[in-house]
Protein backbone atom coordinates (compact mmCIF):
# COMPACT_ATOMS: atom_id res chain seq x y z
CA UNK A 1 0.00 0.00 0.00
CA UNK A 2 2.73 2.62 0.61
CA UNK A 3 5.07 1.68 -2.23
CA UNK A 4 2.47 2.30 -4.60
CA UNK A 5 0.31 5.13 -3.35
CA UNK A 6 2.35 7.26 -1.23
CA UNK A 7 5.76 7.63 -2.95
CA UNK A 8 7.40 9.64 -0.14
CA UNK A 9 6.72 7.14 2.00
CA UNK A 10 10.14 5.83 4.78
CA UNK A 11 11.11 2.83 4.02
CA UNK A 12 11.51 0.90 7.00
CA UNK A 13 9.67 -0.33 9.79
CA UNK A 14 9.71 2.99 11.47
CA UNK A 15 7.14 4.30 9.46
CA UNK A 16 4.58 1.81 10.37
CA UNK A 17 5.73 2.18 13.96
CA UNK A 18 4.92 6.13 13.56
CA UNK A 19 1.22 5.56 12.04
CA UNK A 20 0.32 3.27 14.46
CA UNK A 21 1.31 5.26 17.39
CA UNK A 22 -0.56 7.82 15.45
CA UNK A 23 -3.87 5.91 15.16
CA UNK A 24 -3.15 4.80 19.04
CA UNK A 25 -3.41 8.57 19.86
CA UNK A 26 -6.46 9.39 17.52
CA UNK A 27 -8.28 6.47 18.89
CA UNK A 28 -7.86 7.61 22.33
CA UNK A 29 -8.32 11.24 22.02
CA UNK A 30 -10.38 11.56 19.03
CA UNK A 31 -8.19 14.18 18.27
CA UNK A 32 -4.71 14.67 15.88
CA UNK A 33 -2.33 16.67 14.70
CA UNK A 34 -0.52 15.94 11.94
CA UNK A 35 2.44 17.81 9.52
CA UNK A 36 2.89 17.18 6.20
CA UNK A 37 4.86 14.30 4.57
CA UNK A 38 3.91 10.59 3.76
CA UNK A 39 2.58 9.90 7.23
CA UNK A 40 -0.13 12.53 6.71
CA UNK A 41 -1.84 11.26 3.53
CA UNK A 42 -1.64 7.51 5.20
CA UNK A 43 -3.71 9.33 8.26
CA UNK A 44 -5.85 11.05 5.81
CA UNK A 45 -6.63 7.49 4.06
CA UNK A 46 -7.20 5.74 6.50
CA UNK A 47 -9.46 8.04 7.98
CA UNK A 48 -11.44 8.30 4.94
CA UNK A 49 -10.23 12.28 4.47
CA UNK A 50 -9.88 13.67 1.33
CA UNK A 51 -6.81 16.14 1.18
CA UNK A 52 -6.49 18.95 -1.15
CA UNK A 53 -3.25 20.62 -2.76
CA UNK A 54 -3.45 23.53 0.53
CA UNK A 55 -3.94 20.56 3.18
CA UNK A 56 -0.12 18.83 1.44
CA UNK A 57 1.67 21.98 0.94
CA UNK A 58 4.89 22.58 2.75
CA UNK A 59 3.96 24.65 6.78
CA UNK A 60 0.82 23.69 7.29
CA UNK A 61 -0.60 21.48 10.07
CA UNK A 62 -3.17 19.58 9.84
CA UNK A 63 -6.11 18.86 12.80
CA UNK A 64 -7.91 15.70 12.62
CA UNK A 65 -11.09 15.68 14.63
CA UNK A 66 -13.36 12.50 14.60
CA UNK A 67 -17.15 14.07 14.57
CA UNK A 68 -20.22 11.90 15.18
CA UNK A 69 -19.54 9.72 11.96
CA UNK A 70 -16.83 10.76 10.24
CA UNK A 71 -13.43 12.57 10.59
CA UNK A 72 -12.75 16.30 9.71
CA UNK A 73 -9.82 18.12 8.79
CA UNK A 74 -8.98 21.75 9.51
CA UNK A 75 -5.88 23.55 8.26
CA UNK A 76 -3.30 25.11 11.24
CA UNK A 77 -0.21 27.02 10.51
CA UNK A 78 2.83 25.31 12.06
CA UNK A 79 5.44 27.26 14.60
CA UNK A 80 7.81 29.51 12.80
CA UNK A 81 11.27 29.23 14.07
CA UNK A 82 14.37 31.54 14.05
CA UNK A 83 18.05 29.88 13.90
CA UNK A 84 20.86 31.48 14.02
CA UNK A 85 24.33 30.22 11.99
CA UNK A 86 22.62 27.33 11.07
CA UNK A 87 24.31 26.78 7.50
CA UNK A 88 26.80 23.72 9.59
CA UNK A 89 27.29 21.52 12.59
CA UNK A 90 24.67 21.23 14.93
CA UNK A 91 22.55 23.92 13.86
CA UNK A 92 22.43 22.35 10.31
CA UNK A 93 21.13 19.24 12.09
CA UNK A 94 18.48 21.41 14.05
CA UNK A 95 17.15 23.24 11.25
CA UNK A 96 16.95 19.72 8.98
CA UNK A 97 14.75 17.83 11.74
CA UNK A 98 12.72 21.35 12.25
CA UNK A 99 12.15 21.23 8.43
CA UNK A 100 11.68 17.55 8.48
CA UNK A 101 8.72 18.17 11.00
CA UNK A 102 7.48 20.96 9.05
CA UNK A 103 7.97 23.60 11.07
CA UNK A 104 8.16 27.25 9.33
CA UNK A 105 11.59 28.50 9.41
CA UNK A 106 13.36 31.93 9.59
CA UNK A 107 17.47 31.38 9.31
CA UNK A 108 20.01 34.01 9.71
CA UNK A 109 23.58 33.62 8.95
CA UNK A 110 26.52 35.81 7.58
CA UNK A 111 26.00 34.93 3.54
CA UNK A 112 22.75 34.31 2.42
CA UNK A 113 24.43 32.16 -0.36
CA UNK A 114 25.82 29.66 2.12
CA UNK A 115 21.73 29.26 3.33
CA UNK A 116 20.48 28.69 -0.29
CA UNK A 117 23.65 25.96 -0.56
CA UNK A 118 22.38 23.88 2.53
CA UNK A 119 18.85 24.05 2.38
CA UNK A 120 17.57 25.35 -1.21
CA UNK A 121 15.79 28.44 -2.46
CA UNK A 122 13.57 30.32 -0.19
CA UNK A 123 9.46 29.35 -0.35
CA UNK A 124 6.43 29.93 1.54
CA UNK A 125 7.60 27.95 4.82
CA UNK A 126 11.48 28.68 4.38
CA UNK A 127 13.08 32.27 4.54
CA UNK A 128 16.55 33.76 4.31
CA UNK A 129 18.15 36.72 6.35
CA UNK A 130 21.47 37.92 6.97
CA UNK A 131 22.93 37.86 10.72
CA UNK A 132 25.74 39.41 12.11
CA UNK A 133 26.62 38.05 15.67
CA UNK A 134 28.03 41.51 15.88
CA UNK A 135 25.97 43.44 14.31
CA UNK A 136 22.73 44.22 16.16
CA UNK A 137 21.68 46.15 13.57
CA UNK A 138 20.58 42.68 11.03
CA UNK A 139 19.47 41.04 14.36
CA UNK A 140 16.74 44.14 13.95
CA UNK A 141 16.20 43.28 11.21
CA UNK A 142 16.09 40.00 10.77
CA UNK A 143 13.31 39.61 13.81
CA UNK A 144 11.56 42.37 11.90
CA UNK A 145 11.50 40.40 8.26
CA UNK A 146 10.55 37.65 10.10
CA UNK A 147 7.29 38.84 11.29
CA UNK A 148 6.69 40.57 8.25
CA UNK A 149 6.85 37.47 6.38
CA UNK A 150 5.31 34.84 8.85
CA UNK A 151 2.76 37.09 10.93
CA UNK A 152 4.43 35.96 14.37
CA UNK A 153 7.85 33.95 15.81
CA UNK A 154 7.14 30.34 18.37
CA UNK A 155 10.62 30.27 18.69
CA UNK A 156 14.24 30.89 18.63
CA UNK A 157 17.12 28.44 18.77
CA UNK A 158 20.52 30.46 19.79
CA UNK A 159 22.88 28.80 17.50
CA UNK A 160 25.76 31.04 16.98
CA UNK A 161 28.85 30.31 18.48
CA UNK A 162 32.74 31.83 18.42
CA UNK A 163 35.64 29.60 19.72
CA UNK A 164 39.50 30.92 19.52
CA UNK A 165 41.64 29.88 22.58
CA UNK A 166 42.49 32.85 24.97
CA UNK A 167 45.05 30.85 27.53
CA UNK A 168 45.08 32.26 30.89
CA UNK A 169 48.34 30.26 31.44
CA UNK A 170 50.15 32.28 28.87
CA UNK A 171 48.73 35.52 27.28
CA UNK A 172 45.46 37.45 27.53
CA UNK A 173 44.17 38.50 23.99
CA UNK A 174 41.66 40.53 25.19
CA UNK A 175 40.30 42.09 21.55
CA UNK A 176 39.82 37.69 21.06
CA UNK A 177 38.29 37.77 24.73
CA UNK A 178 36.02 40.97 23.80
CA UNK A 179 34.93 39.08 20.46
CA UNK A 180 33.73 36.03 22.07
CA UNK A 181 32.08 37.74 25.31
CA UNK A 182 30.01 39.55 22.41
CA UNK A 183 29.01 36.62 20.10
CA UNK A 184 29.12 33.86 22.33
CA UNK A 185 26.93 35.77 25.09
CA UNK A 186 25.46 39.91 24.01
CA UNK A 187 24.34 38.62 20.88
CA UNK A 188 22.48 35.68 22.06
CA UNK A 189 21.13 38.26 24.78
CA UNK A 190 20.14 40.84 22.17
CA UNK A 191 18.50 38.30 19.88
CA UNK A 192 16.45 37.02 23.10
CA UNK A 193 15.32 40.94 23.79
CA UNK A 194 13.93 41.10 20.52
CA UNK A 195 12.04 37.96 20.08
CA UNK A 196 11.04 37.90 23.47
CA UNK A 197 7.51 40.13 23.12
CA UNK A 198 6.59 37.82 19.68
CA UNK A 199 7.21 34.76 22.11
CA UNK A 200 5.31 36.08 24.42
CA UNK A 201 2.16 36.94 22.71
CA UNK A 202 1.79 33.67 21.39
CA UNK A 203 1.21 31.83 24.94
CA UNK A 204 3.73 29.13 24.06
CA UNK A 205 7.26 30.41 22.83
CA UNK A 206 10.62 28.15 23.52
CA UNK A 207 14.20 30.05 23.53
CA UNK A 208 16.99 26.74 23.10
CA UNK A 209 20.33 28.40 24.10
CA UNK A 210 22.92 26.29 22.37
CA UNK A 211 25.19 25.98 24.53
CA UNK A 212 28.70 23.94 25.93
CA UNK A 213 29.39 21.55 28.67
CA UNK A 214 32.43 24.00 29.22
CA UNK A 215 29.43 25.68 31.11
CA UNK A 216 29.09 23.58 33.48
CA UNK A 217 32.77 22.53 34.32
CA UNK A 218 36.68 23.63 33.05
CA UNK A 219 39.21 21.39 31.81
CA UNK A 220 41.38 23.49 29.58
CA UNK A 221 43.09 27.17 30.60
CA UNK A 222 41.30 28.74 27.71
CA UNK A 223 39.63 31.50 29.79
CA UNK A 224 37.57 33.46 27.54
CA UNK A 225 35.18 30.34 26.35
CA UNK A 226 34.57 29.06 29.60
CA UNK A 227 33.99 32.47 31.42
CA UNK A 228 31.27 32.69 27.91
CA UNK A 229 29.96 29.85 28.15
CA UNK A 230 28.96 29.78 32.32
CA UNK A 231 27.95 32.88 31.61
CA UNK A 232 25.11 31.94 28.72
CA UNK A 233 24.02 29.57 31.08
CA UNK A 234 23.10 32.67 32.96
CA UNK A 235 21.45 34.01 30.51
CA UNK A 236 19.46 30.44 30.02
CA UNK A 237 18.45 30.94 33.59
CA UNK A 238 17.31 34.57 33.42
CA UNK A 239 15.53 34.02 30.64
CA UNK A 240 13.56 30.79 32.22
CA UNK A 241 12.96 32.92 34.90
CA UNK A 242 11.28 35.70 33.10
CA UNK A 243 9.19 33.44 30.57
């Protein structure tokens, strides 16, 4: 059944493992939420739902309610997520499971280019910005375009990062010390500050701090990273605190 009518359909045993906990839930609940992909249209089958071309497309979530009779299906918006310098590394891996989920997704990074190269052209549920780390001015910005584009932000995920060793053993750079306080700590701040309100107003925002286990214990003289690090876990607190 999935080979031939669902060609975007995973296969392994996974997949059956994920509709059936699916089902479970609907069962139970009489109630689910589904994104788009291959699991979706096996839902919607199964449920006797027909789905149109603006129930598939790409940021859209889908609400299955069972009614007297039948199921319905109404159309939801999914979260729209910032990420910051997330064209590599971890963040690349964050911002390819938030896609994979289909959440909406705002990324900011130093060269637009190096977005389109990792994740393809800009669409409907996918947009571009540039971000500076030290720049505040295209954080503005960026938040700004953001909401201008997707109507409101569920979340950020503080990605950006700076690592150059600063030995306390030997020399001091402090300009390399200054640099990393600022990008590894008053950027993630700033970008926090303006989000914040948009987070707020919708009832459910997340912050994820990215962050090192450097912040939680030292094992190397390299000053400047550590003394960063503890303190964005500071900032992670702070910000708990206030939200």
């Amino acid at each position: 059944m999935f080979e031939d009518n669902y060609p975007d359909y995973e296969d392994t045993e996974i997949f059956s493992i994920r509709v059936a906990k699916a089902l479970n839930h609907a069962n139970s609940e009489n109630t689910l939420f589904v994104s788009h992909g291959g699991v979706l249209r096996v839902i919607a089958a199964l449920f006797g739902v027909d789905l149109s071309k603006e129930h598939t497309n790409n940021g859209r979530v889908l609400h299955f309610k069972r009614g007297v009779s039948h199921w319905t299906v109404e159309i939801h918006q999914s979260p729209v997520i910032l990420v910051s310098d997330p064209a590599s590394g971890i963040g690349k891996a964050i911002t390819k499971n938030l896609i994979a989920h289909g959440y909406r997704l705002s990324l900011g990074a130093r060269s637009v280019k190096d977005l389109e190269v990792a994740f393809g052209p800009q669409d409907e549920w996918l947009h571009y910005a540039r971000f500076d780390a030290e720049d505040h001015v295209t954080m503005k910005a960026w938040v700004k375009a953001t909401v201008e584009t997707f109507g409101r932000i569920d979340g950020l995920v503080n990605n950006a990062g700076y690592a150059e060793p600063v030995n306390l053993e030997t020399h001091v750079d402090y300009e390399r010390l200054y640099k990393q306080w600022h990008i590894n700590c008053v950027a993630l701040l700033r970008m926090t500050e303006l989000c914040l309100p948009h987070l707020i107003e919708t009832g459910s925002g997340r912050i994820v701090n990215i962050n090192s286990m450097s912040g939680q214990r030292v094992l190397n003289p390299f000053v400047s990273y550590n003394m960063t690090k503890h303190a964005l876990g500071g900032l992670t607190k702070t910000t708990q605190h206030v939200g």
